[in-house]
Protein backbone atom coordinates (compact mmCIF):
# COMPACT_ATOMS: atom_id res chain seq x y z
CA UNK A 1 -28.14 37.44 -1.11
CA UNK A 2 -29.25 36.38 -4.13
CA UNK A 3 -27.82 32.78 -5.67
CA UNK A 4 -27.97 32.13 -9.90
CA UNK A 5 -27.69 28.56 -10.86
CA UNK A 6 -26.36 27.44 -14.31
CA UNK A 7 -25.26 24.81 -15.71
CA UNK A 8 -21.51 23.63 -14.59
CA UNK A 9 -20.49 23.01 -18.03
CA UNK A 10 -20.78 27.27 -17.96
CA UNK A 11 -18.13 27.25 -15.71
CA UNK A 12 -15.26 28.44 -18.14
CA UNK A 13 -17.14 31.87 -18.65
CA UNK A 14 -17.23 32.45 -14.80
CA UNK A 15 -13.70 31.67 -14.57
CA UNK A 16 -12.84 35.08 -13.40
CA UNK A 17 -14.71 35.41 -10.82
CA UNK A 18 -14.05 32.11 -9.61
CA UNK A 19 -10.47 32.77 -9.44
CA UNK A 20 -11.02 36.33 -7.45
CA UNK A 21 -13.16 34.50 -4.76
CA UNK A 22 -10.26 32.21 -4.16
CA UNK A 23 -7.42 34.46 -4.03
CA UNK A 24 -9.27 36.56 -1.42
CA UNK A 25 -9.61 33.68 0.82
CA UNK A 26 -8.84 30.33 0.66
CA UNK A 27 -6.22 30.39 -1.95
CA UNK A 28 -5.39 27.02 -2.92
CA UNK A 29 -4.63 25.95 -5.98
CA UNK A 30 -7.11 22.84 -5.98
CA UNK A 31 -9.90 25.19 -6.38
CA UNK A 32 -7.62 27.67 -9.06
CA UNK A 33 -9.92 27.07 -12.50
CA UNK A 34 -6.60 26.07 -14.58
CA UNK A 35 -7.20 22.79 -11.79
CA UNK A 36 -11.58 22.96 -12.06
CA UNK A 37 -12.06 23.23 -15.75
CA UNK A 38 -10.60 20.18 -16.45
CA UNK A 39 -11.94 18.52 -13.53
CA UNK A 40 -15.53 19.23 -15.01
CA UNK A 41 -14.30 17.91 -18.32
CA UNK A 42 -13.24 14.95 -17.54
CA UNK A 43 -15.06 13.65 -14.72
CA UNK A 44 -18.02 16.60 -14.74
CA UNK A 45 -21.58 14.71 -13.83
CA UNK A 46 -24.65 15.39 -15.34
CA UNK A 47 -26.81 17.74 -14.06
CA UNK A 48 -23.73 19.33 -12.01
CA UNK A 49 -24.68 23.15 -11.23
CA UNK A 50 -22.28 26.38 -10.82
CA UNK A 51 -23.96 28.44 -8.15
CA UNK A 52 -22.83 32.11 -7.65
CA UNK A 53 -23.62 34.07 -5.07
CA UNK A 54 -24.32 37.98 -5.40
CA UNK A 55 -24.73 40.62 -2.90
CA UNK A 56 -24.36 43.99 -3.19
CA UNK A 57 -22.93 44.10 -6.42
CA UNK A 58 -20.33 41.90 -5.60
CA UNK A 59 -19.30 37.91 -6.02
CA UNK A 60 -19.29 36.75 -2.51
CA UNK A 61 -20.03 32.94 -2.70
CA UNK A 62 -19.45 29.88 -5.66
CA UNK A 63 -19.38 26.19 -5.60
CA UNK A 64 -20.35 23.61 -7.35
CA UNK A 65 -23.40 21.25 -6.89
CA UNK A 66 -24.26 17.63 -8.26
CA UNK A 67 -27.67 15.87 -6.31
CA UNK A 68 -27.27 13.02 -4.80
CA UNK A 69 -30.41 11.87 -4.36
CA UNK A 70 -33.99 13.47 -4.12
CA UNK A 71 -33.37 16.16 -2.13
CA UNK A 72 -29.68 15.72 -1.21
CA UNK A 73 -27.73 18.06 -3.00
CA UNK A 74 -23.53 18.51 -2.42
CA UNK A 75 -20.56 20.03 -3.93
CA UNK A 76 -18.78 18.20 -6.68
CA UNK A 77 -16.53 15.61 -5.51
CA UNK A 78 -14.77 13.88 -7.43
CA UNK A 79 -11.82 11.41 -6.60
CA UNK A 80 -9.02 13.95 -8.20
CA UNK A 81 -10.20 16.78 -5.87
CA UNK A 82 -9.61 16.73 -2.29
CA UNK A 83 -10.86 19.90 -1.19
CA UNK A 84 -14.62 21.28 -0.71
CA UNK A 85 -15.20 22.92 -3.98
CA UNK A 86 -17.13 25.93 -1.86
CA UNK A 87 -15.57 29.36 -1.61
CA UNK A 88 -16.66 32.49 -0.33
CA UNK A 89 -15.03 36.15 0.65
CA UNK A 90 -13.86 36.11 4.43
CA UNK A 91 -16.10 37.45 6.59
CA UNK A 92 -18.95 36.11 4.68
CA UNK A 93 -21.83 34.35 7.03
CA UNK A 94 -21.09 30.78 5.85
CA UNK A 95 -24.67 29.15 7.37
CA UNK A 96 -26.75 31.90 5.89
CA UNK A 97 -25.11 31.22 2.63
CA UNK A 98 -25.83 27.50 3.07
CA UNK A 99 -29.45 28.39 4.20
CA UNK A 100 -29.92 30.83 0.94
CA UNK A 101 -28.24 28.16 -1.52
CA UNK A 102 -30.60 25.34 -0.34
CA UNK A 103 -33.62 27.83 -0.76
CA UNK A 104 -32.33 28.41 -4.61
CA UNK A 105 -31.98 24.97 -5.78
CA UNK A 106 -34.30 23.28 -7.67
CA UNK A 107 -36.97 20.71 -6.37
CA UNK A 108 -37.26 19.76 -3.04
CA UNK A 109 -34.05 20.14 -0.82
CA UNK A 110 -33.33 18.20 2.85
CA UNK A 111 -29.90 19.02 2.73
CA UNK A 112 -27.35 20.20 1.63
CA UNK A 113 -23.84 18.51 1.84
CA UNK A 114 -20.19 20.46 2.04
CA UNK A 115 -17.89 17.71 1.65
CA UNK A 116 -13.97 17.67 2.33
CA UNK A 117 -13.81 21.31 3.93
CA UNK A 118 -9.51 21.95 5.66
CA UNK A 119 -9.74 23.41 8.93
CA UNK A 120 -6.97 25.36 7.86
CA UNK A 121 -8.86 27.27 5.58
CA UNK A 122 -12.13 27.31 7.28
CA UNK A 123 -12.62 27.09 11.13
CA UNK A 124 -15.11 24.04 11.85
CA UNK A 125 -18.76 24.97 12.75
CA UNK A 126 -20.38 24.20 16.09
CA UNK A 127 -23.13 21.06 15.81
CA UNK A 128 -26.11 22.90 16.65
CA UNK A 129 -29.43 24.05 14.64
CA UNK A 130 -29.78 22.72 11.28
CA UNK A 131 -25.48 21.96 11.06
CA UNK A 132 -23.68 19.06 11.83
CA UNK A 133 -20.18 18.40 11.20
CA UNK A 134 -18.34 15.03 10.42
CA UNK A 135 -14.91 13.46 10.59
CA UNK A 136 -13.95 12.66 7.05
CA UNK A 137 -9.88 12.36 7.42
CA UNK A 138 -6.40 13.33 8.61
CA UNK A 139 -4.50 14.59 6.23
CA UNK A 140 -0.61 16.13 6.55
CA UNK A 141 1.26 18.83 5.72
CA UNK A 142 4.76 20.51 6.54
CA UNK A 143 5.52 23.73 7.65
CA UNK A 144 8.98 25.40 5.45
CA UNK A 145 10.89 28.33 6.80
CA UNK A 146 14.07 26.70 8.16
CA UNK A 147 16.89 25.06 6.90
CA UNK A 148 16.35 22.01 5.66
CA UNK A 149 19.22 20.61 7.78
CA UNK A 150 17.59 22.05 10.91
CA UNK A 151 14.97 19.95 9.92
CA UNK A 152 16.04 16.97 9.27
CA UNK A 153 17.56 16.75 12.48
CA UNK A 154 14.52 16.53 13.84
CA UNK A 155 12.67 14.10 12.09
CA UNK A 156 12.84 10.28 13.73
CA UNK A 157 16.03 8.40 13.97
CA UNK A 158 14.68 5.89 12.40
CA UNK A 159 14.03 7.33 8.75
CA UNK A 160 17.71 9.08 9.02
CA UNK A 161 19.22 6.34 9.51
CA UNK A 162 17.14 4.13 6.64
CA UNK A 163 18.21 6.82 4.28
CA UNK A 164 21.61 6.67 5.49
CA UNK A 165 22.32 2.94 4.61
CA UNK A 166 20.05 3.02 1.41
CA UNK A 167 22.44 5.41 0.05
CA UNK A 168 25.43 3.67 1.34
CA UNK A 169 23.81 0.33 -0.34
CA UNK A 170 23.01 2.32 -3.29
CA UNK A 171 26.85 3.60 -3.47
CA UNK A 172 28.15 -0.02 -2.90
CA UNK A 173 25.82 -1.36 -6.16
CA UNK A 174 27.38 1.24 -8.18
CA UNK A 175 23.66 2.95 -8.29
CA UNK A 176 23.64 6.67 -9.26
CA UNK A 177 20.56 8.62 -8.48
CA UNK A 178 19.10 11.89 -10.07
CA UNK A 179 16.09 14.07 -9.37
CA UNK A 180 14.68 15.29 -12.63
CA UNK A 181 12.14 18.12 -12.42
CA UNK A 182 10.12 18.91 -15.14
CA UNK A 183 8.22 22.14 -15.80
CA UNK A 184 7.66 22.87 -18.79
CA UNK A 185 4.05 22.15 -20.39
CA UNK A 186 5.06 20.13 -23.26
CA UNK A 187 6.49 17.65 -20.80
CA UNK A 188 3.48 16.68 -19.34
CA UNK A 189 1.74 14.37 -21.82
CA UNK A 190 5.55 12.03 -21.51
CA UNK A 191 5.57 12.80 -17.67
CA UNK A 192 1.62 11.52 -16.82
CA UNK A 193 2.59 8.33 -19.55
CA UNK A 194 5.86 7.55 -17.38
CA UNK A 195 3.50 7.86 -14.13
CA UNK A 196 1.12 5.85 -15.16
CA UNK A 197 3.62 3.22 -16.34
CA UNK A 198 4.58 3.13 -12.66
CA UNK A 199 1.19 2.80 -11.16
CA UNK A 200 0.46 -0.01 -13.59
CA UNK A 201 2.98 -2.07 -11.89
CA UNK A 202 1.50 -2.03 -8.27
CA UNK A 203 -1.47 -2.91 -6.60
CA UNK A 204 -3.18 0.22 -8.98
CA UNK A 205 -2.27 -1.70 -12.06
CA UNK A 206 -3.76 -4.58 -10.70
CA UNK A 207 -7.03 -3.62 -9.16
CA UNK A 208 -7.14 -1.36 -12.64
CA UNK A 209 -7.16 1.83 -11.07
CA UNK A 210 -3.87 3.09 -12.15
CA UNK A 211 -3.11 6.63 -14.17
CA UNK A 212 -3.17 5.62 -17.69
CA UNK A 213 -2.46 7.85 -20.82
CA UNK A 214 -5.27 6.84 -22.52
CA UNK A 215 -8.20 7.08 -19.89
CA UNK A 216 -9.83 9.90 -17.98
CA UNK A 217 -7.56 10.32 -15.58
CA UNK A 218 -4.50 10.76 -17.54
CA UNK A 219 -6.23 13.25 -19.53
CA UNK A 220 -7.37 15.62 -16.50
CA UNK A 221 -3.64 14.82 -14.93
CA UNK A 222 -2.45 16.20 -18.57
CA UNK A 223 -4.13 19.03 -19.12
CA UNK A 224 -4.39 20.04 -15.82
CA UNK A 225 -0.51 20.22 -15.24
CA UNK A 226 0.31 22.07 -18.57
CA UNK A 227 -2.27 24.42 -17.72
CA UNK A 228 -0.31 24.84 -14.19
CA UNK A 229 3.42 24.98 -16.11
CA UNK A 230 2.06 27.71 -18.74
CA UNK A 231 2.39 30.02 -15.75
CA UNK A 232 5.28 28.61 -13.75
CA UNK A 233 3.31 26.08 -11.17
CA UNK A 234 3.10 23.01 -12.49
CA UNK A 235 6.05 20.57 -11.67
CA UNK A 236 6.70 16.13 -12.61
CA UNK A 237 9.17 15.09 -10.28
CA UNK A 238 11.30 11.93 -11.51
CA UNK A 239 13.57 9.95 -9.74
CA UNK A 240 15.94 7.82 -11.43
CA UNK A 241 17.97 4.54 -9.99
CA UNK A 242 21.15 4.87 -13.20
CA UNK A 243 18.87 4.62 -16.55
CA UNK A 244 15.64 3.02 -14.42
CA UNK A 245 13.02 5.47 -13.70
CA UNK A 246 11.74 4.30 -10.03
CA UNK A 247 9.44 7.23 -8.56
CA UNK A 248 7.56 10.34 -9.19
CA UNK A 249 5.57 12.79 -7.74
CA UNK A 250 2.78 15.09 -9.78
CA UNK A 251 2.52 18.70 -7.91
CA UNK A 252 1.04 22.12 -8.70
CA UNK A 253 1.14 25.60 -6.29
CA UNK A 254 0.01 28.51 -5.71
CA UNK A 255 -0.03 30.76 -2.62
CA UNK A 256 3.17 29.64 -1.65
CA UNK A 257 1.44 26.03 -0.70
CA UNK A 258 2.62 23.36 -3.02
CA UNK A 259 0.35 20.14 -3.25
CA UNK A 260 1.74 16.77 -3.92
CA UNK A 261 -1.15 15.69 -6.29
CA UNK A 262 -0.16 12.01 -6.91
CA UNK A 263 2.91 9.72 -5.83
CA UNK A 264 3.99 6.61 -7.35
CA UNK A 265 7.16 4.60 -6.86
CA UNK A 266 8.10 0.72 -8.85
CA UNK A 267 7.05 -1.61 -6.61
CA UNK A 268 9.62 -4.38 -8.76
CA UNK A 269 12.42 -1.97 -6.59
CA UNK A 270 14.55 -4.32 -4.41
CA UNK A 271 12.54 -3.96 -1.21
CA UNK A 272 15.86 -2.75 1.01
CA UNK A 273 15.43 0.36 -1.14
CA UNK A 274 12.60 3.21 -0.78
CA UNK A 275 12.50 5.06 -3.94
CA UNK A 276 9.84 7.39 -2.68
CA UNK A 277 11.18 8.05 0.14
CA UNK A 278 14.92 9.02 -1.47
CA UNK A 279 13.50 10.62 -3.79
CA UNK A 280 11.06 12.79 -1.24
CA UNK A 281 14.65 13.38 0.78
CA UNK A 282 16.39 14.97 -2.57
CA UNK A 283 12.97 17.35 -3.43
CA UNK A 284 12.62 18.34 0.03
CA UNK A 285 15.83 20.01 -0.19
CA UNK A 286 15.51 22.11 -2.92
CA UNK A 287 11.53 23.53 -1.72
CA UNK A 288 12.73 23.87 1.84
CA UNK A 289 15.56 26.63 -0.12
CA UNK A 290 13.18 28.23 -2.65
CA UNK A 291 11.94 31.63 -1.33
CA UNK A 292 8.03 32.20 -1.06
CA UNK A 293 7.35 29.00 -0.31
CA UNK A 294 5.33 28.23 3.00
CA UNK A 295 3.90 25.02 2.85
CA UNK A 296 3.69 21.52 1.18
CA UNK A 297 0.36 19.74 1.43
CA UNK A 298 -0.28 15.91 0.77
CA UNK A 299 -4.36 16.13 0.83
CA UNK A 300 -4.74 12.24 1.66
CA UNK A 301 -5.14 10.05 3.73
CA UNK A 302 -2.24 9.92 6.83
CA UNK A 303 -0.24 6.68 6.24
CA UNK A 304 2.53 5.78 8.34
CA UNK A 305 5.47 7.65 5.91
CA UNK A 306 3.43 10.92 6.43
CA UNK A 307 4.34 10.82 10.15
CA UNK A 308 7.99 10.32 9.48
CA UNK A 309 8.04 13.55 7.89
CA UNK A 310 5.80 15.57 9.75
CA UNK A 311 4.12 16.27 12.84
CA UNK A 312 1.35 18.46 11.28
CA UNK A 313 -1.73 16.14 10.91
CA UNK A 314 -5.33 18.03 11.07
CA UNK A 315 -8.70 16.45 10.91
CA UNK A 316 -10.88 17.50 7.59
CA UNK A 317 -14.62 17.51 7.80
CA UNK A 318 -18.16 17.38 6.18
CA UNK A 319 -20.90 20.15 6.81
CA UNK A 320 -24.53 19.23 6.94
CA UNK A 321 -26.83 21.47 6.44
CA UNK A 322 -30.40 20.21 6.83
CA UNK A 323 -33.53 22.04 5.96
CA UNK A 324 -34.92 21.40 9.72
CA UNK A 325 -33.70 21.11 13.19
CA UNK A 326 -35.54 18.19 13.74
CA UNK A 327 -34.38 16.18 10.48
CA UNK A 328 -30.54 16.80 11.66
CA UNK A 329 -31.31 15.18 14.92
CA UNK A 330 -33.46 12.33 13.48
CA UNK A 331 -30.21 12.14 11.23
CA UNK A 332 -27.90 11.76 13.78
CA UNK A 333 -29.98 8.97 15.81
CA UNK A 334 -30.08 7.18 12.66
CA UNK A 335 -26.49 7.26 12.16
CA UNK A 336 -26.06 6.08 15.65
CA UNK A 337 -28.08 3.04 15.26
CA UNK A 338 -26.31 2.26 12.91
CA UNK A 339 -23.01 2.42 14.51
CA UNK A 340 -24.10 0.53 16.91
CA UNK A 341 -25.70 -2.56 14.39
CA UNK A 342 -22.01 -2.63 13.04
CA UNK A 343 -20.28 -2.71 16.33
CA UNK A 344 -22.61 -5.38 17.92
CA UNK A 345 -22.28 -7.30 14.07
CA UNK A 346 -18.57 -7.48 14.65
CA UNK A 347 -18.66 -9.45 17.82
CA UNK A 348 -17.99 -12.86 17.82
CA UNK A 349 -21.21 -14.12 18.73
CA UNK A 350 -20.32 -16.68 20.95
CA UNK A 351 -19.48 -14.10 23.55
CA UNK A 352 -21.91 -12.66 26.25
């Protein structure tokens, strides 16, 4: 195995090859370059590296590094991507390909971090030898291949019967809805504005976190879904209460697995009404019909309304990978102590 580090900002030229590795194994479209090139270019560190893998002739291993700190190196991670950017063929020895990487990079290495790996594309290693493994979140997805009425009679009672008055209120207040999907590229630069007009009026807006036209984010969002709609897999979702735009949902696929990228809803809605949530009814319908389609992935965090609409939570992880037995276990007992320093600092202290 032999690794080559260059510079990230190289990544366009390697594009190819970055987009065989995934199609031959984890094929999501988070790590699809139309989603990683403008990733890099908007929120790219410096110093990032693109590390490539060669054996044999052959591509068998990518990712991309940033360090951390002396001697802590791990892949990219920016906010925006939710998945490990690390991919490899199948079959591939993932540990020895850790254990060659850290050899290659520059400087002195202690480990080697791959962050936000899905167990659903890559079975979770056994804690032993130089690897540990940590919890990093539950995320949701939901499984298509049935009617759509089959299942939504089985979702809670609860959320089919909230829909069922909201629409009845909604009928009663003379309030028309429409779904609006948008595909087309040139729609994208209007469609990330009218999100980020929506995420400006929440908590977002407030805390100045919000999708904005005009800042980094909007411009990845932007690019990055016309790049997705040139071929057919980029998609805005609008929902509309009469003339008032009150949700959306940002998406791309690929592999038959579409990703909700980014959700927003007006929080100045009536609070009897769920926007989201009406609007996530109306969408549902139409991917639970479209053939080829096999899954829809959220990528964040479980909140409550994931687990009204699916059963399917998993448990993503971090790997690892120290230079020395010894250092992972002095790692760990470190970790633990300091577990434990929180726990005991969260006690009242008036109690035995």
């Amino acid at each position: 195995m032999t690794w080559t580090l260059t510079p990230a900002a190289d990544f366009p030229a390697h594009a190819g090859r970055w987009n065989a590795l995934n199609a031959a194994g984890a094929a999501s479209p988070l790590l699809e370059a139309d989603f990683i090139i403008p990733l890099l270019q908007y929120f790219g560190a410096a110093g990032a590296l693109l590390a490539r893998c060669e054996q044999h002739g052959r591509t068998v291993a990518m990712t991309v590094l940033v360090q951390q700190r002396p001697g802590v190196w791990a892949t990219f991670q920016p906010a925006q991507q939710p998945l490990a950017m690390w991919l490899q063929l199948p079959g591939e020895d993932a540990a020895r390909l850790r254990e060659t990487l850290m050899q290659a990079l520059p400087g002195g290495k202690l480990l080697l971090a791959v962050m936000q790996c899905d167990p659903a594309l890559a079975p979770r290693p056994v804690d032993a030898g130089r690897v540990q493994t940590l919890d990093y979140m539950d995320t949701a997805r939901i499984t298509l291949g049935m009617a759509y009425d089959d299942y939504w009679a089985g979702r809670g009672k609860n959320l089919r019967n909230n829909l069922k008055k909201q629409r009845s209120r909604l009928q009663r207040e003379g309030i028309v809805t429409r779904l609006e999907i948008c595909t087309a590229p040139q729609q994208m630069a209007q469609a990330v504005a009218d999100y980020g007009r929506l995420e400006s009026n929440g908590w977002k807006g407030a805390e100045g976190t919000a999708v904005h036209a005009d800042n980094a984010q909007g411009g990845f969002y932007g690019a990055m879904l016309a790049a997705f709609c040139h071929r057919g897999a980029g998609s805005a979702v609008r929902y509309w209460f009469n003339d008032q735009l009150v949700a959306m949902d940002l998406c791309i696929e690929g592999g038959g697995v579409l990703v909700v990228l980014k959700t927003a809803y007006d929080e100045r809605v009536a609070s009897h009404f769920s926007p989201a949530l009406l609007m996530r009814d109306d969408s549902f319908r139409l991917l639970f019909a479209r053939p080829g389609l096999r899954l829809v992935e959220f990528y964040g965090q479980v909140l409550p309304w994931h687990r009204q609409w699916t059963d399917e939570v998993r448990t993503m992880y971090h790997i690892n990978h120290y230079r020395w037995p010894l250092l992972r276990q002095l790692h760990g007992q470190l970790r633990a102590r300091r577990g434990s320093f929180r726990r005991l600092s969260r006690r009242n202290p008036l109690e035995s």
